[in-house]
Structure formats: structure tokens, C-alpha cells
Protein backbone atom coordinates (compact mmCIF):
# COMPACT_ATOMS: atom_id res chain seq x y z
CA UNK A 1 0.00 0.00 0.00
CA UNK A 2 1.68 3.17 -1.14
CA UNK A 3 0.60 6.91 -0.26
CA UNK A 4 -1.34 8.57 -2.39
CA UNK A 5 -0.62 11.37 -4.40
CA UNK A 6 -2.47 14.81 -3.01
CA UNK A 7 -4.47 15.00 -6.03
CA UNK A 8 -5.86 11.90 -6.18
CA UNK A 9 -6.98 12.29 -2.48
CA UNK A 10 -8.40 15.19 -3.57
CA UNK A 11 -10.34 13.63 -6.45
CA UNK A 12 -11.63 11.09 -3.60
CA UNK A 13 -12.84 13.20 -1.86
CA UNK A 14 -15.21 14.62 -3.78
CA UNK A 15 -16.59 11.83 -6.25
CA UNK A 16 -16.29 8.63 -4.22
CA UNK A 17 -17.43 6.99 -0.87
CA UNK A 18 -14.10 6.00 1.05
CA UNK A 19 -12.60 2.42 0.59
CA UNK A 20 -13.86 0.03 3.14
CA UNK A 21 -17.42 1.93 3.70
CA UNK A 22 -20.27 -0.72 2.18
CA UNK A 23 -23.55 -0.10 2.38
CA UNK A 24 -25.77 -1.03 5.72
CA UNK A 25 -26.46 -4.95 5.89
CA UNK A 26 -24.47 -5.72 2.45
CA UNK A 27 -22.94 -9.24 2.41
CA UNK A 28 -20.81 -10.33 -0.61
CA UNK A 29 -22.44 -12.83 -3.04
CA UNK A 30 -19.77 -15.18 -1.99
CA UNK A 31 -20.79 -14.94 1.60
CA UNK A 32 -23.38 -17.10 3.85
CA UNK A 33 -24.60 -15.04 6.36
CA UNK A 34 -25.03 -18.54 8.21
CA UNK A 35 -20.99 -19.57 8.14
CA UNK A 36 -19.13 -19.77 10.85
CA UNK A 37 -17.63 -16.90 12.24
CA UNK A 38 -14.52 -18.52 13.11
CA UNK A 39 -13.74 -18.44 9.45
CA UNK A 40 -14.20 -15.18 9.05
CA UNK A 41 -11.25 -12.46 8.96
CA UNK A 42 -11.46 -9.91 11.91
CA UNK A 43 -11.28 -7.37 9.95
CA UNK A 44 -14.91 -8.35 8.41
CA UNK A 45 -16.92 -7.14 11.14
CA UNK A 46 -20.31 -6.50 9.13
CA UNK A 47 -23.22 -8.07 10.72
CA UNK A 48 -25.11 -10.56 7.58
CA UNK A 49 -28.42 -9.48 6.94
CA UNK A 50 -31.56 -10.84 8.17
CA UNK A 51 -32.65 -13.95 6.64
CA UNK A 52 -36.02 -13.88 4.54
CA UNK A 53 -38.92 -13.92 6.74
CA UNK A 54 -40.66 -17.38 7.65
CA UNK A 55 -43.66 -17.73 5.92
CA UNK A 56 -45.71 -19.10 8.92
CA UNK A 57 -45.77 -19.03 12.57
CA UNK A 58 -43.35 -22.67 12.57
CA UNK A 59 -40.52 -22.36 10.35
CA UNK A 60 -36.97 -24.12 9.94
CA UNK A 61 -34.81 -23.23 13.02
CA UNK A 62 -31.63 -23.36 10.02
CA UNK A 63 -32.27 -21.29 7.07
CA UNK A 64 -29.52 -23.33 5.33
CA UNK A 65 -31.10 -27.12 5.57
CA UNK A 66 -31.56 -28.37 2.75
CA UNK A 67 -34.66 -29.29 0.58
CA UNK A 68 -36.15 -32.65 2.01
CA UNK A 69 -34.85 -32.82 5.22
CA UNK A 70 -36.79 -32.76 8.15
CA UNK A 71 -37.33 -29.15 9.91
CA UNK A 72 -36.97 -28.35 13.32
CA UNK A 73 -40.42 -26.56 14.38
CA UNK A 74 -40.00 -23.67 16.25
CA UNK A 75 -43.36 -22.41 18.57
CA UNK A 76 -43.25 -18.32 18.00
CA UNK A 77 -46.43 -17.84 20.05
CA UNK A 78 -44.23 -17.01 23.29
CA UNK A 79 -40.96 -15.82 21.24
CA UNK A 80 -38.98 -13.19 22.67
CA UNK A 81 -35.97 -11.54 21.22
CA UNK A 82 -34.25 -9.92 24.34
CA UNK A 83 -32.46 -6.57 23.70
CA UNK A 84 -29.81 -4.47 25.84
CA UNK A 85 -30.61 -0.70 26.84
CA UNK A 86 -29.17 1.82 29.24
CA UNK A 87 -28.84 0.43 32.47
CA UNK A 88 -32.06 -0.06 34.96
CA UNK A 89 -33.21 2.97 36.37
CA UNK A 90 -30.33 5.29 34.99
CA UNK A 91 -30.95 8.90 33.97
CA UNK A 92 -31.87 8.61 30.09
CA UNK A 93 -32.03 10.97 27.85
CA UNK A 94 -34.21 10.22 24.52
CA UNK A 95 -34.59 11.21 21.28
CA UNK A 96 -35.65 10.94 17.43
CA UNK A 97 -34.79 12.43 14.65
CA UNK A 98 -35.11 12.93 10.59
CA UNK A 99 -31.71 11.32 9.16
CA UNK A 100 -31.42 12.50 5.34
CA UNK A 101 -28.54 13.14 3.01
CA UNK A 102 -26.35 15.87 4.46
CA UNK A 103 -23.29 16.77 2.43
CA UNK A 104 -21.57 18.82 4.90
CA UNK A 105 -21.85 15.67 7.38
CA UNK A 106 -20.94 13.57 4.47
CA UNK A 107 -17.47 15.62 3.30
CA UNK A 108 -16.62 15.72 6.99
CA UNK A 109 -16.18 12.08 6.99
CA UNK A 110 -14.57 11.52 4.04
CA UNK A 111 -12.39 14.09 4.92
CA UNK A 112 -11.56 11.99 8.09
CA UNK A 113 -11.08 9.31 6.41
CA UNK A 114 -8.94 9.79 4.09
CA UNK A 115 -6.29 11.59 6.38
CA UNK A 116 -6.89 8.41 8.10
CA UNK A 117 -6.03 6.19 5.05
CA UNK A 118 -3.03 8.67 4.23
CA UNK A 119 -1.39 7.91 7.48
CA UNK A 120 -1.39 3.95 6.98
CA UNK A 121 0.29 4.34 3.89
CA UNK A 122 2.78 6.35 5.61
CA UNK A 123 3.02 3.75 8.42
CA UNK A 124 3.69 1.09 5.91
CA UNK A 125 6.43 3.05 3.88
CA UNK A 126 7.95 3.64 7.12
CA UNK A 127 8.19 -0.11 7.74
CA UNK A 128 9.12 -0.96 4.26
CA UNK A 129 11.95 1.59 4.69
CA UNK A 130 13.28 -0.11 7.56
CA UNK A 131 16.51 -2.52 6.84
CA UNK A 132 15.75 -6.08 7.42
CA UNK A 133 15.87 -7.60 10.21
CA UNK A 134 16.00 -6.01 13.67
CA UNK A 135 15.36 -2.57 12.67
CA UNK A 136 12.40 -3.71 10.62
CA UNK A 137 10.91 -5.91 13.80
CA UNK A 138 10.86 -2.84 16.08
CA UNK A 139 9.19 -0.35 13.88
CA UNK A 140 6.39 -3.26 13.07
CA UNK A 141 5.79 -3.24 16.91
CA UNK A 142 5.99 0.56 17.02
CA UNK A 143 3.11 0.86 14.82
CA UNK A 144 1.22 -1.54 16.32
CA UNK A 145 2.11 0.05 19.91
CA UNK A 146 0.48 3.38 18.45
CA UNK A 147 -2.84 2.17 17.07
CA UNK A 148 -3.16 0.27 20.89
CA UNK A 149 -2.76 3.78 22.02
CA UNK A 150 -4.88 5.44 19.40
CA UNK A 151 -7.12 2.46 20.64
CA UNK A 152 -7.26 3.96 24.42
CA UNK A 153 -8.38 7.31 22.87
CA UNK A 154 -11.05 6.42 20.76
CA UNK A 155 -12.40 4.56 23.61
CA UNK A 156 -12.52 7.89 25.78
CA UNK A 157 -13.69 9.93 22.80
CA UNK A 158 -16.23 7.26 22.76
CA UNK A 159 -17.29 7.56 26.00
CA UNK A 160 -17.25 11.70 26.35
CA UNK A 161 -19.78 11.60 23.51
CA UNK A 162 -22.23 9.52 25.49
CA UNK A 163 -21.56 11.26 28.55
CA UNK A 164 -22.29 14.67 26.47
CA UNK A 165 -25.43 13.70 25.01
CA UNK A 166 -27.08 11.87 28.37
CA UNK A 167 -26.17 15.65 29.70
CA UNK A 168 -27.51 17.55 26.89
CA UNK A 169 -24.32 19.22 25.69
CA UNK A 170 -24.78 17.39 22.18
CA UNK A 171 -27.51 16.61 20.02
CA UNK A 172 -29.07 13.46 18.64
CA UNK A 173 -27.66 14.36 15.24
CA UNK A 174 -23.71 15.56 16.49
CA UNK A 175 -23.73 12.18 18.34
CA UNK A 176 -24.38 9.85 15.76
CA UNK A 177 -21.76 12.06 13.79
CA UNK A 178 -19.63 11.57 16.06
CA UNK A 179 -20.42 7.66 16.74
CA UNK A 180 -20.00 7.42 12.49
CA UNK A 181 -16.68 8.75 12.84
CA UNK A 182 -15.73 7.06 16.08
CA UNK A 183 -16.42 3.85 13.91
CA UNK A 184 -14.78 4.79 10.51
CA UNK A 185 -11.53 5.64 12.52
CA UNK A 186 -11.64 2.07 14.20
CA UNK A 187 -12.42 0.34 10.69
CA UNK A 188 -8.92 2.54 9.46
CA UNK A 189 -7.37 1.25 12.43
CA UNK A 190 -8.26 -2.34 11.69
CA UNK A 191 -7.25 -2.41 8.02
CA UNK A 192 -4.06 -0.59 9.31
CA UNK A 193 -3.56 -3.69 11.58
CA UNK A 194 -4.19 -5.90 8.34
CA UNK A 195 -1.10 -3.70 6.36
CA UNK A 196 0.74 -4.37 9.40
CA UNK A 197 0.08 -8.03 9.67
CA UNK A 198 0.96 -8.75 5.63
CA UNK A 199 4.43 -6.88 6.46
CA UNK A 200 5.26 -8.64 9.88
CA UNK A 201 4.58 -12.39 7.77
CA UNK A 202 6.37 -11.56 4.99
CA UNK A 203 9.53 -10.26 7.42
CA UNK A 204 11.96 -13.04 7.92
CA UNK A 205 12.35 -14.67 11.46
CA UNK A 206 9.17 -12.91 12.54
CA UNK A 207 5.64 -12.94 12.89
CA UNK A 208 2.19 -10.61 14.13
CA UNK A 209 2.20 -11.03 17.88
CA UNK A 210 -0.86 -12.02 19.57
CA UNK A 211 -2.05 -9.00 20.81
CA UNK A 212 -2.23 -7.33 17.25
CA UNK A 213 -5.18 -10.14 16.78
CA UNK A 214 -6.28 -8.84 20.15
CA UNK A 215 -6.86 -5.55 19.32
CA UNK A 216 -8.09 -6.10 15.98
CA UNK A 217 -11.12 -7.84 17.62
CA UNK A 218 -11.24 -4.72 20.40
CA UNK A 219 -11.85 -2.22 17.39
CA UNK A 220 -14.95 -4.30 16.15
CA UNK A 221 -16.74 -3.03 18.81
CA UNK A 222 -16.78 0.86 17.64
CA UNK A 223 -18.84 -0.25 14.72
CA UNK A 224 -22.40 -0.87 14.04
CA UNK A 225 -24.85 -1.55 11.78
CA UNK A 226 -26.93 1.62 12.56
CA UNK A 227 -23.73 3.57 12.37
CA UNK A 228 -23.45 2.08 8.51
CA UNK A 229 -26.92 3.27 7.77
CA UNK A 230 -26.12 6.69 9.45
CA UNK A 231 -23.26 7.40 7.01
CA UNK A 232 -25.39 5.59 3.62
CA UNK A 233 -27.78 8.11 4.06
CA UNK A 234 -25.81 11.23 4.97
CA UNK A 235 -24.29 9.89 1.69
CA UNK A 236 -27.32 9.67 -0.12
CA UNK A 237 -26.81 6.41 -0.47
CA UNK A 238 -29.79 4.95 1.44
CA UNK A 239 -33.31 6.38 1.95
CA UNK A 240 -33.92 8.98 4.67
CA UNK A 241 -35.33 7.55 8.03
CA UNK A 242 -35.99 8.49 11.33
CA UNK A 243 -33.31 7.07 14.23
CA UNK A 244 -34.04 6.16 17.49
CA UNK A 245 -30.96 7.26 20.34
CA UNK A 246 -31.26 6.80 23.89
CA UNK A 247 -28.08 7.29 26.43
CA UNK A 248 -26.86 7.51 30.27
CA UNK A 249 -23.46 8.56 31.24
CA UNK A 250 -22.19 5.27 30.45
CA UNK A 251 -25.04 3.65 27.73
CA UNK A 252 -25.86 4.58 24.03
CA UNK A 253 -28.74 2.68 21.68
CA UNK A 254 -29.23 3.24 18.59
CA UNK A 255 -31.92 2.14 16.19
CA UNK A 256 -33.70 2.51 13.06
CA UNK A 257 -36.05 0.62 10.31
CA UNK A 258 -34.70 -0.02 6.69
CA UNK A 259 -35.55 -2.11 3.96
CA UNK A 260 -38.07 -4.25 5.76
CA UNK A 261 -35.60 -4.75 9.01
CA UNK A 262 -35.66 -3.53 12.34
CA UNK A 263 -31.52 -2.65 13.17
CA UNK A 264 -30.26 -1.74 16.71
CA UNK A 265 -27.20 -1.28 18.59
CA UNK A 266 -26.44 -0.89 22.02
CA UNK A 267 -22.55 0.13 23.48
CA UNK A 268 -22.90 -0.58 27.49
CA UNK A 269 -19.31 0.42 29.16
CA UNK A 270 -20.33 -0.20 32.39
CA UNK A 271 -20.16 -3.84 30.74
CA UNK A 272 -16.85 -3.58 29.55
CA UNK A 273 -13.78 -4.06 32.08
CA UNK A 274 -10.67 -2.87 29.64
CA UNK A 275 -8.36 -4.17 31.96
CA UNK A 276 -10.31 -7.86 32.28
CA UNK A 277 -8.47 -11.34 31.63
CA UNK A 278 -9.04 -13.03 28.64
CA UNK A 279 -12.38 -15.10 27.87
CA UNK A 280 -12.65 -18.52 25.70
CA UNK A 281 -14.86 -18.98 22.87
CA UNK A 282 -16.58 -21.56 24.57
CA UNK A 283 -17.38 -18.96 27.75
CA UNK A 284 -18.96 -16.62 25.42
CA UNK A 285 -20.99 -18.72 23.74
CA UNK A 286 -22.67 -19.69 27.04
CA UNK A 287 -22.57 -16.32 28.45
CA UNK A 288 -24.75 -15.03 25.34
CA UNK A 289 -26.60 -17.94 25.64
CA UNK A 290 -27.64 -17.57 29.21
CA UNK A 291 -28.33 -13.63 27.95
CA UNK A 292 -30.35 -14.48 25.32
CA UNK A 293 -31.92 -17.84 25.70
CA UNK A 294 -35.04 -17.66 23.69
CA UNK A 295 -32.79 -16.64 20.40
CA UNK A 296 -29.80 -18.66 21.38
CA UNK A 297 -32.72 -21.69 21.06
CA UNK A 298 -32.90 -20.87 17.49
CA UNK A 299 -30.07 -21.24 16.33
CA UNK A 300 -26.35 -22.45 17.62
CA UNK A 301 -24.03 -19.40 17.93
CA UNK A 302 -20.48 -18.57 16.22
CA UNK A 303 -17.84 -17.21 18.14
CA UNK A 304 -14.81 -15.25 17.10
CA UNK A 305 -12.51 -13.37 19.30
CA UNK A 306 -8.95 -13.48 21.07
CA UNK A 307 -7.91 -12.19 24.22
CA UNK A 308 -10.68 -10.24 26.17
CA UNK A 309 -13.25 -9.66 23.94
CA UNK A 310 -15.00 -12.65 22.19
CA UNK A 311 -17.79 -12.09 19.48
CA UNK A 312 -20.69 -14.04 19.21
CA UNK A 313 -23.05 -14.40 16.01
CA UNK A 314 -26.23 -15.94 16.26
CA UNK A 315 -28.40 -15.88 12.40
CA UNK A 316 -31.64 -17.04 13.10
CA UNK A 317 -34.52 -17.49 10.82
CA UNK A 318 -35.65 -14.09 12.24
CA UNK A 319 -32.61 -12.11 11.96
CA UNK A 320 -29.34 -12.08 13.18
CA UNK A 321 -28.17 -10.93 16.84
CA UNK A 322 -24.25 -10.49 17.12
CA UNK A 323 -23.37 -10.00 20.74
CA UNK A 324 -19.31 -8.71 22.63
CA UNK A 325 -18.69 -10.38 25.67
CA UNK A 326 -15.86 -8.63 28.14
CA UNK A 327 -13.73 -11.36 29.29
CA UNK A 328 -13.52 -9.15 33.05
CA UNK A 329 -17.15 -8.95 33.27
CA UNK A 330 -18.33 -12.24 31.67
CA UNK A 331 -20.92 -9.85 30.69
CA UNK A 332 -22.28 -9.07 26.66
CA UNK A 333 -21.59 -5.01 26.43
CA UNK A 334 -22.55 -4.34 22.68
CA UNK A 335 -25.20 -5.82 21.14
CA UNK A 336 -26.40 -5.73 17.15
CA UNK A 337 -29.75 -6.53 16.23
CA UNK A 338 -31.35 -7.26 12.76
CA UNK A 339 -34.90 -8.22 12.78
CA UNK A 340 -37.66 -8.66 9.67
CA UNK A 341 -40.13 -6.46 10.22
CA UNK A 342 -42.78 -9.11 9.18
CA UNK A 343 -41.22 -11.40 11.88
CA UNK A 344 -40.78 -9.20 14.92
CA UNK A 345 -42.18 -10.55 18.06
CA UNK A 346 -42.18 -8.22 20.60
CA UNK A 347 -45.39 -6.17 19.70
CA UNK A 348 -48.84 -6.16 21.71
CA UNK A 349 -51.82 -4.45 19.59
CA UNK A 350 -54.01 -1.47 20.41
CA UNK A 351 -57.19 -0.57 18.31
CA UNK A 352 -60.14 1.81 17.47
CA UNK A 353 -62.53 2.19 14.56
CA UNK A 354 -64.37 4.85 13.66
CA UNK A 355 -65.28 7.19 10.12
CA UNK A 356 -64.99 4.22 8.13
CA UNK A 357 -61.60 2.83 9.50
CA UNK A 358 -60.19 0.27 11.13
CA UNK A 359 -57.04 1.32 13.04
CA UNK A 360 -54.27 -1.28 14.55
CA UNK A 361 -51.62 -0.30 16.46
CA UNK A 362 -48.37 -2.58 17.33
CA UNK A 363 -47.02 -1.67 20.56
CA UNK A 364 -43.69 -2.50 21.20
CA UNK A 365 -40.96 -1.30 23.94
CA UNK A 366 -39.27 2.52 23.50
CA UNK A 367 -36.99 2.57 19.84
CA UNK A 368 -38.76 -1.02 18.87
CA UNK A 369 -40.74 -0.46 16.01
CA UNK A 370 -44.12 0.42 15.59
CA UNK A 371 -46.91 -0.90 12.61
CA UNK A 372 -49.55 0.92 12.17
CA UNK A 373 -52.23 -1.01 9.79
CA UNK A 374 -55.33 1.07 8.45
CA UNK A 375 -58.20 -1.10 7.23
CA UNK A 376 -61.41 0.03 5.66
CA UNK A 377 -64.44 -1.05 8.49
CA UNK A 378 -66.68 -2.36 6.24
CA UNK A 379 -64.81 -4.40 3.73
CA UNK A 380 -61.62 -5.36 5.91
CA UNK A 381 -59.36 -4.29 2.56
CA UNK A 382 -56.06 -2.11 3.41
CA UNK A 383 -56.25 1.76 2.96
CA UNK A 384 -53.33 3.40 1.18
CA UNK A 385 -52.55 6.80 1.42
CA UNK A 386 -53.91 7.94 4.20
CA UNK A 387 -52.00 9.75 6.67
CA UNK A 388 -50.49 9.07 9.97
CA UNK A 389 -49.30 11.10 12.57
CA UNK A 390 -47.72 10.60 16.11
CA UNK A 391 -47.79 13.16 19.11
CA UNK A 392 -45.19 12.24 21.88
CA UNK A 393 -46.25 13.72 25.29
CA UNK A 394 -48.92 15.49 24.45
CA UNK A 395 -46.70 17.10 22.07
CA UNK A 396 -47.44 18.62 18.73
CA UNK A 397 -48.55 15.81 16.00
CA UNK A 398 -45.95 14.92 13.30
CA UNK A 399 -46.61 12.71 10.54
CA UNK A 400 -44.76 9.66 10.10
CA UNK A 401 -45.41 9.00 6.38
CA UNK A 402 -48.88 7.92 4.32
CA UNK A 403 -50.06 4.34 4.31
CA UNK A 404 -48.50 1.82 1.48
CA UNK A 405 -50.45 -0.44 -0.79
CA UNK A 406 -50.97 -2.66 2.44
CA UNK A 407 -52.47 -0.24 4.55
CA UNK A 408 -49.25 0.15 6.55
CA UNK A 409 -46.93 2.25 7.64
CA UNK A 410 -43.91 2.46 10.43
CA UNK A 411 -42.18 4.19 13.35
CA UNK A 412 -39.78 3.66 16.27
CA UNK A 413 -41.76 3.31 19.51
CA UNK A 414 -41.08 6.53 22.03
CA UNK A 415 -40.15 6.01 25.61
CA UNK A 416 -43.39 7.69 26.91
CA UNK A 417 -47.07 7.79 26.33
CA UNK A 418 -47.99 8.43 22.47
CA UNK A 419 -51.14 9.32 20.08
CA UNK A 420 -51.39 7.44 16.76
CA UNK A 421 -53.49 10.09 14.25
CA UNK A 422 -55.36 8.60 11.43
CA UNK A 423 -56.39 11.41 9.36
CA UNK A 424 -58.17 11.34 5.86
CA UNK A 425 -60.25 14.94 5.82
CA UNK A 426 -62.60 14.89 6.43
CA UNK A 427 -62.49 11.74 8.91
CA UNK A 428 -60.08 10.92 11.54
CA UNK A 429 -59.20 8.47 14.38
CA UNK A 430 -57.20 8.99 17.00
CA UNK A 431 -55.60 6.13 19.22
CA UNK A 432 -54.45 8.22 22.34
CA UNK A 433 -52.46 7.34 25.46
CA UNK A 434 -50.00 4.53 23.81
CA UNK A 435 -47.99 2.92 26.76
CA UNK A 436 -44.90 1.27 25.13
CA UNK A 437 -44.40 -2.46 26.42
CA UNK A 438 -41.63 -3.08 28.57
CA UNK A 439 -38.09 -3.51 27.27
CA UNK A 440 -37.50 -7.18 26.93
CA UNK A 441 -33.63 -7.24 28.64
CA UNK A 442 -30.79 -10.12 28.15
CA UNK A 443 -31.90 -11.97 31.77
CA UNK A 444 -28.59 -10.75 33.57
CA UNK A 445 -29.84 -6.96 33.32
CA UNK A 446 -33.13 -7.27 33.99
């Protein structure tokens, strides 16, 4: 990897999406979202996309068996698909906003990155410009000594931002900004590790000590898959949505609806111990399982990890759940969800009729997402383009979008009492005092 010229930075900059960025949920054709994630290369952190949804309410526990053979029947009635939050009765601050294309937000972090990618070249001339041998060995561990330290910082850069927003000092868009670049800086990192890695193998009478494996896995956790979507669409690259963000001093959650999936993640430091011992593979797996026991029963995890920080994958026929256990803790502190909207569990319904409708609401727990179905009363057929509007509080109304071709249409679930509008002049229902459901917590935080 050489440096680039300035110019061709330049040209980067302003016509293309950085190397490295793909778009939220993309999996390469050559990839099974169901392999094992102990083949995979820690510097592919990307959680697979959601499988399609089951087309009843039993379906095969393995997307991937095969045609013929018998299929384990799974009973949804009960099915729960546990999530992480801020911690039990801390101070939470909560928000949503309008995420569109924003192309100052969207220079900024090319901007970023790119400086970012210019410095790994420079790291690797420096190490190719080392003589062999000895000289060569210590300025391999050098650079991997600095991104460990670069590592430190982003985690208290990290952890100011949540600290700033739980206080009010930032706002729901600045911190996902500032999550998006948290995250493309650790994905720089990584693939600087990578550089690094190639150069140590190919040095004679050396190798990549363990701990550059170690912190490879340690960077994973800075990404996510809402922080993807976050930087598609400031790119213009993905449709504009609303996003959910909830923190505490020590807690952010993040989540959003795209393309027919529900996505959250969830960072918990008070989770993490930096300092902690190192974990097995096997110890994760049951840790997440314990966590998570009604998705763990659908399918048997993956794990992937060295040192202190293991990562577990779980793709169900629902979606996929990738969980980071802290080896000090024994505890999961960052949690990514995917879930099919047609498939998600956790909703309770609410209803009224009236001026010729038929109004459903689905309930679910605060940033879970919420279906709002519009029939007509008399024939039971779906009512499209009607609109809906939501009112948080007793707050002004804001409408969340017009109903599709199936009557339907979506938002993220507020942490307080809501009104769903119906309104189609000159007739209108209103669904008032919403209580969202209870969030449905891994059992060792609830």
C-alpha cells in the first residue's frame, strides 16, 4: 500500500465513498450469512443481513437445511428476542430524529477518512523503509504500539460523547456524527492492523504477535450496523429515516427501520472491564446464551474473538443478533440486532374504529418499532394513502409518512405515552395514550 498522491486524495474526496465503507447490511455474493464466524477475517466485522422472513408461525430453526430434510419446528407464540438498553433505572435521555442526506456531514467524513487512510500508507512506507531484520521488527511493533494507544483514545472519545449527550451538551444528530466517525476511525485502524500483519509475515524470522489479533477484535466493537446506515444516508446512499438514540453517562442505543428490518445497537461500558483477563470462545458462547436464551434456542451461535473480547453471532430465521462479551465482566456489552419487520415478536396491539376505519396499532418497547395497519371497516381491505401522525407527550402531532399499498406504515416506539393520528379529511381516528411495552432485557440486566 503506497501513499497517495495529493491529487488523487483530492479527487476522492469529492466523487467517491471512502474504501472500506459498504452499504448497511451488504454481504458479498460469496458470503453465507449462516458460516461460521470462526472463518471469518477480523477485519470483516459487518453483521449478515436478516434472513427472509418465515412464511408461517413454525418455520426451519436453520435457514440453510436443505430441501427434504426434516425441519426443526420452532413455537413463536411465546418468542422473545431480548435486547440491551441503558442500564435499569439510569438517567436517560431520549430522542428521534429525521436522518437524510447531508453533504456537509458527508465531506466531513470523508475528509476523516482519508487523512486516516493517508497515514497507513505512511506507516507502511515507514516499515518498508526499515533494513531487514532487527530494525524492521521494532518499527512493526511501534506501529502496532500506536494504534493500541490510538485504541485507548477512541475509547474515551467514545465515552465523552455519550456522557455529552445523556447531559444535553450534544444533540441526537452531532452524536451519531460523532459515533460514524468514532467507527470509521476504528475500521482505518483495523485495516491498518491488516497492512501491518501482511508486512510482519512476509519479514523473515518474525511474525504478528498475539495481541495485534487482540486488538483487531477490540476495534470491532466501535462499529455498528446503525452507524453504517447513518453514514449511507448522509451519503445519499440509502433512503432517509428516522433514528431512534437513547443514552446515560455510560449507555448509548441506537436504532432505526430499513428495507423491511428492524436494526439496533447498544454500546454498554459499564459492561466492559478494559483491563479484564481473557475469555474462551466456549465462555462466550454460554454467556450469550444464558443472555439471550429464547434466540440462542434458534439457532447455535459462532464465536470469534482473542484475548478479552469474544464475538458471538447468532443468524436465526428471524434475523441475526451479534453480541461482545468482556472477558472481566463475563458480561455481553454491545449488542447488534437485525430483525424482519414481518417477523418481529415483541409487539402487543391497540385498536379503534371509527369514520370508516379500522385502526391497529403494534405496541412494542421505547426505539422497537411500531406498525400501524389502516383497514377500511366495512370491507376489511387495506387503505393506502392515508395519513399518519404521532404526538409524543402530548406534544405537537408529526406525521410519520402515508399508508402503502398494504395499509401500513412504520415508526420507532417513544419512551413515553404516544397518540397514533389517522387522518383522511374529512375523517379521523385517534388512538391516544399509547404505553410502550416493557423492554425485553438479556436476563442478567433485567
Amino acid at each position: 500500500m503506497r501513499a497517495l498522491p495529493i491529487a488523487a486524495v483530492a479527487v476522492l474526496l469529492v466523487v467517491a465513498p471512502v474504501a472500506g465503507v459498504t452499504a448497511p447490511g451488504a454481504v458479498p455474493p460469496s458470503v453465507d450469512p449462516a458460516e461460521s464466524a470462526d472463518s471469518a477475517s477480523p477485519a470483516a466485522p459487518d453483521l449478515p443481513a436478516a434472513p427472509a422472513s418465515p412464511g408461517s408461525s413454525t418455520s426451519p430453526a436453520d435457514p440453510t437445511v436443505a430441501a427434504g430434510q426434516p425441519a426443526t419446528q420452532i413455537e413463536t407464540t411465546n418468542l422473545t428476542l431480548r435486547t440491551l438498553s441503558t442500564p435499569p433505572g439510569a438517567e436517560t435521555r431520549v430522542g428521534t430524529y429525521a436522518r437524510g442526506p447531508d453533504l456537509g456531514s458527508a465531506l466531513g467524513f470523508a475528509t476523516a477518512d482519508a487523512d486516516a487512510a493517508v497515514e497507513t500508507a505512511a506507516v507502511v512506507d515507514r516499515i518498508e523503509g526499515a533494513e531487514a531484520g532487527v530494525e524492521r521488527q521494532q518499527q512493526i511493533l511501534v506501529e502496532i504500539n500506536r494504534v493500541e494507544r490510538a485504541e485507548v483514545a477512541l475509547s474515551s472519545r467514545q465515552a465523552d460523547a455519550f456522557s455529552a449527550h445523556a447531559a444535553g451538551e450534544m444533540s441526537d444528530r452531532e452524536l451519531v456524527d460523532e459515533l460514524v466517525r468514532v467507527a470509521a476511525t476504528a475500521r482505518e485502524y483495523d485495516e491498518r492492523l491488516e497492512a501491518i500483519d501482511a508486512l510482519a509475515e512476509s519479514t523473515d524470522g518474525f511474525s504478528s504477535p498475539g495481541r495485534l489479533d487482540e486488538l483487531q477484535v477490540a476495534l470491532q466493537v466501535y462499529e455498528g450496523p446503525v452507524r453504517d446506515h447513518a453514514l449511507a444516508t448522509a451519503r445519499g446512499q440509502s433512503s432517509p429515516n428516522d433514528i431512534y438514540v437513547a443514552s446515560s453517562e455510560d449507555a448509548v442505543v441506537l436504532a432505526t427501520v430499513v428495507d423491511g428490518e428492524y436494526v439496533r445497537e447498544v454500546f454498554r461500558t459499564d459492561r466492559w472491564d478494559r483491563g479484564g483477563g481473557d475469555i474462551s470462545n466456549d465462555a462466550a458462547i454460554e454467556i450469550t446464551e444464558a443472555a439471550y436464551p429464547e434466540t440462542a434456542a434458534l439457532r447455535e451461535p459462532d464465536a470469534f474473538g482473542a484475548g478479552a473480547v469474544q464475538r458471538i453471532t447468532i443468524p436465526h430465521e428471524f434475523g441475526v443478533l451479534r453480541t461482545f462479551v468482556s472477558g472481566g465482566t463475563e458480561q455481553v456489552f454491545v449488542e447488534h440486532q437485525r430483525v424482519d419487520l414481518a417477523a418481529f415478536p415483541d409487539t402487543e396491539p391497540v385498536a379503534a374504529a371509527g369514520d370508516g376505519f379500522n385502526v391497529t396499532v403494534e405496541r412494542t418497547y421505547p426505539g422497537g418499532p411500531v406498525t400501524v395497519t389502516v383497514l377500511d371497516d366495512e370491507t376489511g381491505e387495506p387503505v393506502s394513502g392515508v395519513t399518519v401522525t404521532k404526538s409524543v407527550g402530548g406534544g405537537d402531532s408529526r406525521a410519520i409518512g402515508a399508508t402503502d399499498e398494504n395499509g401500513v406504515v412504520r415508526t420507532l416506539s417513544p419512551a413515553e405515552p404516544y397518540r397514533i393520528t389517522v387522518v383522511d379529511e374529512p375523517r379521523v381516528v385517534v388512538i391516544d395514550g399509547i404505553e410502550p411495552l416493557p423492554t425485553p432485557r438479556p436476563v442478567d440486566d433485567e
